[in-house]
N, C-alpha and C. Protein backbone atom coordinates (compact mmCIF):
# COMPACT_ATOMS: atom_id res chain seq x y z
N UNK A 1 -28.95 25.54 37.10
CA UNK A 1 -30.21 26.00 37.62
C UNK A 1 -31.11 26.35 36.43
N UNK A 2 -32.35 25.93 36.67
CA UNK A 2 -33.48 26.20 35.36
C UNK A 2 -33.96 27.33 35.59
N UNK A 3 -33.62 28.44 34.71
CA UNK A 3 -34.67 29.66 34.77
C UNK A 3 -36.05 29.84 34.72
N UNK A 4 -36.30 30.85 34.87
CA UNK A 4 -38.26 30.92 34.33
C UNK A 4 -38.39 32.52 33.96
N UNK A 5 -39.15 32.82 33.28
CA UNK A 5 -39.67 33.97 32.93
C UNK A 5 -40.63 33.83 33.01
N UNK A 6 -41.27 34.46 33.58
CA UNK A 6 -42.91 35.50 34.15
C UNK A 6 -43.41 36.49 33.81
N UNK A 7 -44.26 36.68 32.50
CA UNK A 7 -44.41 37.76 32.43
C UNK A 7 -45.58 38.79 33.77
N UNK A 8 -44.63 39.42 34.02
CA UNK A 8 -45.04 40.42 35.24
C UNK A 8 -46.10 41.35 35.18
N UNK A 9 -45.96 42.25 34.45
CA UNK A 9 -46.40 43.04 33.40
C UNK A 9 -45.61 44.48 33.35
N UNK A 10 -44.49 44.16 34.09
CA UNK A 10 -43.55 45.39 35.11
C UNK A 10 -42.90 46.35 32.86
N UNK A 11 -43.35 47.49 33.56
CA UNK A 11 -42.73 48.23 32.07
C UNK A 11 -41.81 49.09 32.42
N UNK A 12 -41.16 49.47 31.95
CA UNK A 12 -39.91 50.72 31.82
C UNK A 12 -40.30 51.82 31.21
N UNK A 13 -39.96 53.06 32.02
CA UNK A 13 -40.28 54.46 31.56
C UNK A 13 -39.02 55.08 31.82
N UNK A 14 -38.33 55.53 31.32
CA UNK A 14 -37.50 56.46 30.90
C UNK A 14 -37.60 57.97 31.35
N UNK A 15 -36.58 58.36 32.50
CA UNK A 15 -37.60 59.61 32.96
C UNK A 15 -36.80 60.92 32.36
N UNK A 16 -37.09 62.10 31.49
CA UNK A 16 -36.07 62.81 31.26
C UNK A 16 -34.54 62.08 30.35
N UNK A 17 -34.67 61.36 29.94
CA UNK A 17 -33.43 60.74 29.39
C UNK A 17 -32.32 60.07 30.28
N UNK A 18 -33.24 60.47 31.77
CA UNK A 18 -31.72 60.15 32.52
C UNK A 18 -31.83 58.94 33.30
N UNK A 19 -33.09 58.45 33.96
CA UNK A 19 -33.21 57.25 34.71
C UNK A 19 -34.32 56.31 34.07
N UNK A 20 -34.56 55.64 34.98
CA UNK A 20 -35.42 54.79 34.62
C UNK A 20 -35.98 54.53 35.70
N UNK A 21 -37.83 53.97 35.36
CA UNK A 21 -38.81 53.58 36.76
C UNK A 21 -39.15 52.60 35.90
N UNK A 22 -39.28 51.30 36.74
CA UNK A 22 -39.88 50.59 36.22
C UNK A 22 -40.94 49.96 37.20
N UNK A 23 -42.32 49.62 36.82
CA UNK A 23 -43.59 48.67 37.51
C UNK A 23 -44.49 48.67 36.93
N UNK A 24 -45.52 47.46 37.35
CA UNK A 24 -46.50 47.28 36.33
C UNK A 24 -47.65 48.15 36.99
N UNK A 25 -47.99 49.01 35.49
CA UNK A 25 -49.32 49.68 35.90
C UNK A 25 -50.30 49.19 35.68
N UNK A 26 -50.80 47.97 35.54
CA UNK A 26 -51.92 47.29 36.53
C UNK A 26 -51.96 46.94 37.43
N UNK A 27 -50.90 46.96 38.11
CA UNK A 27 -51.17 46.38 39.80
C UNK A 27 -51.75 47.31 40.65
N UNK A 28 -53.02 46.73 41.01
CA UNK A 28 -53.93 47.03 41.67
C UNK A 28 -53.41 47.51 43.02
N UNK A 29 -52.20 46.54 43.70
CA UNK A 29 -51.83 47.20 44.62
C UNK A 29 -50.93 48.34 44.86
N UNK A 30 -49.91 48.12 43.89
CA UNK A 30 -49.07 49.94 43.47
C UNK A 30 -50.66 50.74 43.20
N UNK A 31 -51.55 50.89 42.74
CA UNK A 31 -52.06 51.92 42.43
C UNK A 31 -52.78 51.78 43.51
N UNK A 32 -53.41 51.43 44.40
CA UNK A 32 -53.50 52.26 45.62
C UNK A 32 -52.91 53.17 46.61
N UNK A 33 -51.34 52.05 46.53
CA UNK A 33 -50.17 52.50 47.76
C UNK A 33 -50.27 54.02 46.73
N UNK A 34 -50.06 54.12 45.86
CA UNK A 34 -50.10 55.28 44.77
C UNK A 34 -51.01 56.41 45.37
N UNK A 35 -52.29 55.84 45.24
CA UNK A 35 -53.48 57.04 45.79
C UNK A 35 -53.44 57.44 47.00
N UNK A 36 -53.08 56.13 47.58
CA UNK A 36 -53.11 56.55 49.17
C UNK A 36 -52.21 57.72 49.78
N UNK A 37 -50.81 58.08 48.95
CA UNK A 37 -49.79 58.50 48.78
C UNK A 37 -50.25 59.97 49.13
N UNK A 38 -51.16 61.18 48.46
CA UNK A 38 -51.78 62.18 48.67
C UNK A 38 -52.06 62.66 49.69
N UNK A 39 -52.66 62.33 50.90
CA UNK A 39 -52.74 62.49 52.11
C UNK A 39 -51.44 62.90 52.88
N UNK A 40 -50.65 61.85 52.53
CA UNK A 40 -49.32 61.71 53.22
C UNK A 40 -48.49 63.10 52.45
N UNK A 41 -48.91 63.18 51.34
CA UNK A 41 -48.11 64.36 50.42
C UNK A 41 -48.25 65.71 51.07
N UNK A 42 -49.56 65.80 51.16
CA UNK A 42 -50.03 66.68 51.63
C UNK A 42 -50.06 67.30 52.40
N UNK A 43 -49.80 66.32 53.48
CA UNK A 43 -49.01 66.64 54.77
C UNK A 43 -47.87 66.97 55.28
N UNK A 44 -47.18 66.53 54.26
CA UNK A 44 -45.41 66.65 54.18
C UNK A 44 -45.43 68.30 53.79
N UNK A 45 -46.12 68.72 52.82
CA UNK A 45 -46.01 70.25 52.17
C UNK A 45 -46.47 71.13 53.11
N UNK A 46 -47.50 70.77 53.87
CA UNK A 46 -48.10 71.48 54.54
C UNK A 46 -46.85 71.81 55.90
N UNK A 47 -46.24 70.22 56.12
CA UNK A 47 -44.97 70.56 57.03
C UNK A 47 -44.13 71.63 56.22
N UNK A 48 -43.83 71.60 55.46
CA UNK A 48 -42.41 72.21 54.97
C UNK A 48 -42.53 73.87 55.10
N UNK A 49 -44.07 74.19 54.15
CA UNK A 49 -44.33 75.68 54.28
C UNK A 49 -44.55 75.67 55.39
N UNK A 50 -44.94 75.39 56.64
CA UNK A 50 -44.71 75.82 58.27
C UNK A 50 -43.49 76.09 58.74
N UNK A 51 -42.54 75.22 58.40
CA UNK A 51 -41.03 75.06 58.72
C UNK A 51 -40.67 76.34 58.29
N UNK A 52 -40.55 76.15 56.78
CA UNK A 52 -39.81 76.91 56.06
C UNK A 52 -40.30 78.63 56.35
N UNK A 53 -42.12 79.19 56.74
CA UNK A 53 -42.39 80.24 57.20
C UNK A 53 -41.89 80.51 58.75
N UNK A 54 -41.10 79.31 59.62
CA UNK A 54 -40.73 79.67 60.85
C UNK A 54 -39.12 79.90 60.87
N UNK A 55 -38.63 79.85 59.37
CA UNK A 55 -36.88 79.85 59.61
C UNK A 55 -36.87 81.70 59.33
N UNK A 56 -35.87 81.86 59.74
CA UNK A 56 -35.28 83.37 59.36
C UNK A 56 -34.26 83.79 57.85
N UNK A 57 -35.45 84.48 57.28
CA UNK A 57 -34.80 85.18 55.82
C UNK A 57 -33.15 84.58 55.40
N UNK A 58 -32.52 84.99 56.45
CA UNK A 58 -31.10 85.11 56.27
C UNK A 58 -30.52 83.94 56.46
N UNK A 59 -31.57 82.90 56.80
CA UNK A 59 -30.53 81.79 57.41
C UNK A 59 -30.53 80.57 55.90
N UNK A 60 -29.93 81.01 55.24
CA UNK A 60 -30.09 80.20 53.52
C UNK A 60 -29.34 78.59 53.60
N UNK A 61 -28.79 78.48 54.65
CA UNK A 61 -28.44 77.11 54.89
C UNK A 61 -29.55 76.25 55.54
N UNK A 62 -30.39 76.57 56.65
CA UNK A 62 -31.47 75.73 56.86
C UNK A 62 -32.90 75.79 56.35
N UNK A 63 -32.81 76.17 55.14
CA UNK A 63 -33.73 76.39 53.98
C UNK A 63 -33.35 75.33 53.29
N UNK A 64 -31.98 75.47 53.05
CA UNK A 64 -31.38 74.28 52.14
C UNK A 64 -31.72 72.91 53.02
N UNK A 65 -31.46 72.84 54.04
CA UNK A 65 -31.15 71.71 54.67
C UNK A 65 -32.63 71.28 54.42
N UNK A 66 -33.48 71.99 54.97
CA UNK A 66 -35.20 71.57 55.03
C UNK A 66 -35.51 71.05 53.92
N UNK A 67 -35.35 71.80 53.12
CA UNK A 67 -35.46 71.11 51.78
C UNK A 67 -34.78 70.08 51.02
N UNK A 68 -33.91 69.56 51.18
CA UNK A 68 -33.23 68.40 51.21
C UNK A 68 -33.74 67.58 52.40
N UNK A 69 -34.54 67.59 53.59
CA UNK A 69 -35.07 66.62 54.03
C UNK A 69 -36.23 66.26 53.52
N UNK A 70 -37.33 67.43 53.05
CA UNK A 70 -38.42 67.29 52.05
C UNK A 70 -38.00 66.16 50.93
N UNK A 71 -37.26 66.69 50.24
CA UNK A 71 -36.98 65.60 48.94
C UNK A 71 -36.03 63.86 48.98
N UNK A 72 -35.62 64.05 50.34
CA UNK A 72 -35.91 62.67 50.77
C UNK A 72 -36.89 61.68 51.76
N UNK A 73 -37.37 62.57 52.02
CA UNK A 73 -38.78 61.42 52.70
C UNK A 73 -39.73 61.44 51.44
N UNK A 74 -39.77 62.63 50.17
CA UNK A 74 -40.65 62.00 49.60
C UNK A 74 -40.23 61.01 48.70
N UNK A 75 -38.84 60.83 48.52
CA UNK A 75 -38.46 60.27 47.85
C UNK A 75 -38.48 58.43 48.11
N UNK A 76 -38.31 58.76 49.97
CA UNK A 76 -38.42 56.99 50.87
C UNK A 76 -40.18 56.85 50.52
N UNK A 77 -40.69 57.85 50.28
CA UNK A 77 -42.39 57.40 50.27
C UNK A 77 -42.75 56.78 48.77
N UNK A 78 -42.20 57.08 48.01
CA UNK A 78 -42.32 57.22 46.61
C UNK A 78 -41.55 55.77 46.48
N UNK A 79 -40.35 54.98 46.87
CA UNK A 79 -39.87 53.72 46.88
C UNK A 79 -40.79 53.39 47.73
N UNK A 80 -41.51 53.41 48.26
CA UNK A 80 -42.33 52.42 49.25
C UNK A 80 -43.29 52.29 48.31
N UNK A 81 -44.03 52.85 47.12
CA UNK A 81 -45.04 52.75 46.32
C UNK A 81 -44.71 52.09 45.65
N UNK A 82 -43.21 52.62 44.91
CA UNK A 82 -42.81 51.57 43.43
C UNK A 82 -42.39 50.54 43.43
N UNK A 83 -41.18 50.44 44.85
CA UNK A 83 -40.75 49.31 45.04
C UNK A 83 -38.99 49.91 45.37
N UNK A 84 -38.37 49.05 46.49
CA UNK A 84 -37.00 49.80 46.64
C UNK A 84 -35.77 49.58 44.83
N UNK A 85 -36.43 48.52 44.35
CA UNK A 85 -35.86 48.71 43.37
C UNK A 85 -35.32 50.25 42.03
N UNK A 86 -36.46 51.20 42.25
CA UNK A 86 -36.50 52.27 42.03
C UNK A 86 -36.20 53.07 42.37
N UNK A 87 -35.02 53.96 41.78
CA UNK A 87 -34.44 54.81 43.05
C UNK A 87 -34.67 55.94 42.06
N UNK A 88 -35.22 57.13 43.20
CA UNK A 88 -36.07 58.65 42.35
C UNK A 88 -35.13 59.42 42.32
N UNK A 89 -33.51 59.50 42.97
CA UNK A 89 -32.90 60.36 43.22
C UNK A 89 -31.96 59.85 41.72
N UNK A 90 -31.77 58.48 41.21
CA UNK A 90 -31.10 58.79 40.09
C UNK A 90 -31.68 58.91 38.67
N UNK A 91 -33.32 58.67 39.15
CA UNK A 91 -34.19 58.38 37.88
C UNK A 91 -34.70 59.56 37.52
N UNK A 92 -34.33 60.95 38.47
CA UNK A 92 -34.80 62.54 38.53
C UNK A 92 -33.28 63.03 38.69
N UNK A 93 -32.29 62.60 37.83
CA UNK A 93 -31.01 62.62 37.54
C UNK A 93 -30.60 64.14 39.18
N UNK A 94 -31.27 63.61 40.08
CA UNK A 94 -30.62 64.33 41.34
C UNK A 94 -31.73 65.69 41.61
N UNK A 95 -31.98 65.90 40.89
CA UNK A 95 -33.38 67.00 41.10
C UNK A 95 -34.20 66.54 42.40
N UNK A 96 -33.75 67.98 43.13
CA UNK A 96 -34.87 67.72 44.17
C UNK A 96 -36.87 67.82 44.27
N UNK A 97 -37.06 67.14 44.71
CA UNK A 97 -38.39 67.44 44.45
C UNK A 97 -39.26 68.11 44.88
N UNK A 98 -38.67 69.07 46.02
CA UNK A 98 -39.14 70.31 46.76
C UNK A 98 -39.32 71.39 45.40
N UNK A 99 -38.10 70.72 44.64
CA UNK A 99 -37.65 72.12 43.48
C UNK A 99 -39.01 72.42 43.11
N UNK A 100 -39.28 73.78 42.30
CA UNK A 100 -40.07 74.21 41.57
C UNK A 100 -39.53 74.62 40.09
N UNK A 101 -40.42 73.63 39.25
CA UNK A 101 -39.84 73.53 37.80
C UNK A 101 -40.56 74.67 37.09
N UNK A 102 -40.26 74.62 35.59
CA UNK A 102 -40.11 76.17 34.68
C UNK A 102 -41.50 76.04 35.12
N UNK A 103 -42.89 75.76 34.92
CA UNK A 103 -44.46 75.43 35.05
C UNK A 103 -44.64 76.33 36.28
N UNK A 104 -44.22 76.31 37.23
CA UNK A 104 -44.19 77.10 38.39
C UNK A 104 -44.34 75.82 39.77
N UNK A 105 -44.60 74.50 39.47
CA UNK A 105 -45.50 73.71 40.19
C UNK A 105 -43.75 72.89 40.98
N UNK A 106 -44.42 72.19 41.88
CA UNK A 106 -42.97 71.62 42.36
C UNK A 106 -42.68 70.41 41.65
N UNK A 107 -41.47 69.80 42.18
CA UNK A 107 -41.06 68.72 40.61
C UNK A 107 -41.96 67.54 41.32
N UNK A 108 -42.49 67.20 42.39
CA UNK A 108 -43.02 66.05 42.93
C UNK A 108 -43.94 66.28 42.25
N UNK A 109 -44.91 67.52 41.93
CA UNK A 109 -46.19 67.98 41.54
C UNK A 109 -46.37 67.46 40.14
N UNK A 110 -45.69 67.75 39.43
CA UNK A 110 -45.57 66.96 38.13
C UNK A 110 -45.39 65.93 37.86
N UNK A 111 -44.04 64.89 38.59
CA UNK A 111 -43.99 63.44 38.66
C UNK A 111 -45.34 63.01 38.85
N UNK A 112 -45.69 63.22 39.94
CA UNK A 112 -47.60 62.77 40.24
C UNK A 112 -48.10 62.58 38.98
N UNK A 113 -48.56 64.02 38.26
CA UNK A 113 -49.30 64.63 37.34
C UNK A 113 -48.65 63.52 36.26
N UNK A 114 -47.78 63.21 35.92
CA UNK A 114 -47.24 62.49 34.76
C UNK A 114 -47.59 61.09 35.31
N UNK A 115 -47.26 60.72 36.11
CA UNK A 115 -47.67 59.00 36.72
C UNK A 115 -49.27 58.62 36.83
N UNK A 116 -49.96 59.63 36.80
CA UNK A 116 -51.50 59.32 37.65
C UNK A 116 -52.21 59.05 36.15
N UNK A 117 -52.18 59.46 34.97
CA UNK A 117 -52.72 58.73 33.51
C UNK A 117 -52.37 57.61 33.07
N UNK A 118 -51.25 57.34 33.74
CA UNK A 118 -50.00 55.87 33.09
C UNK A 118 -50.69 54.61 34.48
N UNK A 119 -51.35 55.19 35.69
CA UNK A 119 -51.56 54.28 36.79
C UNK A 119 -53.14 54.30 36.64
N UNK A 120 -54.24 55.35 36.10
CA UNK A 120 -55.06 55.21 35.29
C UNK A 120 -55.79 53.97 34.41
N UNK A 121 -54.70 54.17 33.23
CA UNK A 121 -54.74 53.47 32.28
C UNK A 121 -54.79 51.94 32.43
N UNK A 122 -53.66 51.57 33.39
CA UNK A 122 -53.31 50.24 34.11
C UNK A 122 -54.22 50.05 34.70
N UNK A 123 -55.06 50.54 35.35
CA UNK A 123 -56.20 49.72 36.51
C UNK A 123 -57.67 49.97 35.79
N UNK A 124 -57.96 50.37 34.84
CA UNK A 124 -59.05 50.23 33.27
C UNK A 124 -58.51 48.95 32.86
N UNK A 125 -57.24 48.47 32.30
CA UNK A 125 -56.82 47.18 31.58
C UNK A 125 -56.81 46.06 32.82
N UNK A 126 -56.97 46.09 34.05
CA UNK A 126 -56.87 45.50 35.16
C UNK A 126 -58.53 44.98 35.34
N UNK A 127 -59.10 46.34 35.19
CA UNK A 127 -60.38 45.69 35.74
C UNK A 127 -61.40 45.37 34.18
N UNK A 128 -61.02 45.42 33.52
CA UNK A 128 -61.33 44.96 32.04
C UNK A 128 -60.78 43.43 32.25
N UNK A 129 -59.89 42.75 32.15
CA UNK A 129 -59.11 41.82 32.57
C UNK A 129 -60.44 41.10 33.43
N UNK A 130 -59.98 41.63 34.50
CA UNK A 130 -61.37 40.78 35.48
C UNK A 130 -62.40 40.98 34.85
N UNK A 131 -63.32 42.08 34.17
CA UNK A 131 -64.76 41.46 33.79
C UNK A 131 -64.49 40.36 32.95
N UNK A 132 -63.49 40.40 32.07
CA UNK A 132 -63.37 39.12 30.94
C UNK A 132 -63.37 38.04 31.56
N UNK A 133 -62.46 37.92 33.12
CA UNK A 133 -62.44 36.69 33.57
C UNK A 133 -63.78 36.20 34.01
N UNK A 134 -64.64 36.78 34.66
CA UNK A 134 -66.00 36.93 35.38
C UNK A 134 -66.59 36.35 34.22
N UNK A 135 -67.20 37.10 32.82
CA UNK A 135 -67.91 36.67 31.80
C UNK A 135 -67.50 35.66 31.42
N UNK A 136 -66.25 35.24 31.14
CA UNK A 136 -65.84 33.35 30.81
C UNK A 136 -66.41 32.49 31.62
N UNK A 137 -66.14 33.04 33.18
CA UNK A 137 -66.57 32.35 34.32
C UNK A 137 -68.09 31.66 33.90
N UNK A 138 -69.09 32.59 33.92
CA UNK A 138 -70.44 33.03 33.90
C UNK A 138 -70.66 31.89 32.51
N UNK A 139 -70.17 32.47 31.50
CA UNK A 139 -70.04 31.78 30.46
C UNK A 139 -69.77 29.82 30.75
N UNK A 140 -68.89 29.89 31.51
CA UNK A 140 -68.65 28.43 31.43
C UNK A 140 -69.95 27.35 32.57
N UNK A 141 -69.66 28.13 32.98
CA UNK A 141 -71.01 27.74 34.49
C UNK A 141 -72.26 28.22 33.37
N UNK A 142 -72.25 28.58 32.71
CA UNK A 142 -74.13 28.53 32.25
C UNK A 142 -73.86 27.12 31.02
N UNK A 143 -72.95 27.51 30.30
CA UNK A 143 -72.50 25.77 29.60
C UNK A 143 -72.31 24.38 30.47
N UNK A 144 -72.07 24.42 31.33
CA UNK A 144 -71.99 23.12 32.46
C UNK A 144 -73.37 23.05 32.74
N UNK A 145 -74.52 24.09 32.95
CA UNK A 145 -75.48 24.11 33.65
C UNK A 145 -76.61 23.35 32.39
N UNK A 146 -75.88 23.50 31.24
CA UNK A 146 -76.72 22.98 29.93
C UNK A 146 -76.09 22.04 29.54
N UNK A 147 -75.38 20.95 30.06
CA UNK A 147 -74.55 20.24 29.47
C UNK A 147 -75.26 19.03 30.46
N UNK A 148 -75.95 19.56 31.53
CA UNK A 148 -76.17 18.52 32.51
C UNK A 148 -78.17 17.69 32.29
């Protein structure tokens, strides 16, 4: 069988020393499913502190439990962005993402915060990309238009 290589533009990030995410941050369409992602976040937290203000002090097992359902739906939402290839539970070497890290903020809060300059950056080199294509375009169609 004849192989092929494609360059994708898919990169590897290294998370904490312990996993790995990999996708290309120019794709226009991860960085929406990306933005769009907020709403849905938002909503999930807003579930949890309701939940979690309707359980009773003492009951430290369905605190746990809640929160371990928190950090896997955001975790199924978060593979629906990157791709199922990416798995957050070994690339956040098991850290839940309800957790709240040394910063005070929760660990999803930061993943975001760390991904949203790197998905940034990618859709500037994306749409740079397209004006170049556009101006060649423009460029070649005004040379045909003088050639005739």
């Amino acid at each position: 069988m004849k192989q092929l290589s494609i360059d994708t533009g898919v990169e590897e990030f290294c998370i904490n020393g312990k996993g790995v995410l990999r996708f290309n941050p120019s794709d226009p369409n991860l960085y929406h499913r990306f933005f769009a992602l907020g709403p849905e976040l938002a909503a999930l937290d807003r579930e949890l502190g309701e939940k979690s203000a309707a359980l009773p002090a003492e009951d430290a097992q369905a605190g746990f439990a809640l929160l371990a359902d928190y950090d896997a739906r955001i975790k199924a939402l978060l593979g629906e962005v990157f791709g199922p290839e990416n798995d957050f539970d070994k690339a956040l070497g098991g850290v839940n993402l309800a957790g709240v890290a040394a910063n005070g903020h929760r660990v999803v809060q930061n993943l975001l915060e760390t991904l949203t300059p790197i998905l940034q950056e990618g859709a500037r080199r994306h749409l740079e990309a397209r004006a170049a294509d556009a101006e060649a375009q423009a460029e070649a169609a005004r040379a045909a238009r003088g050639a005739l």
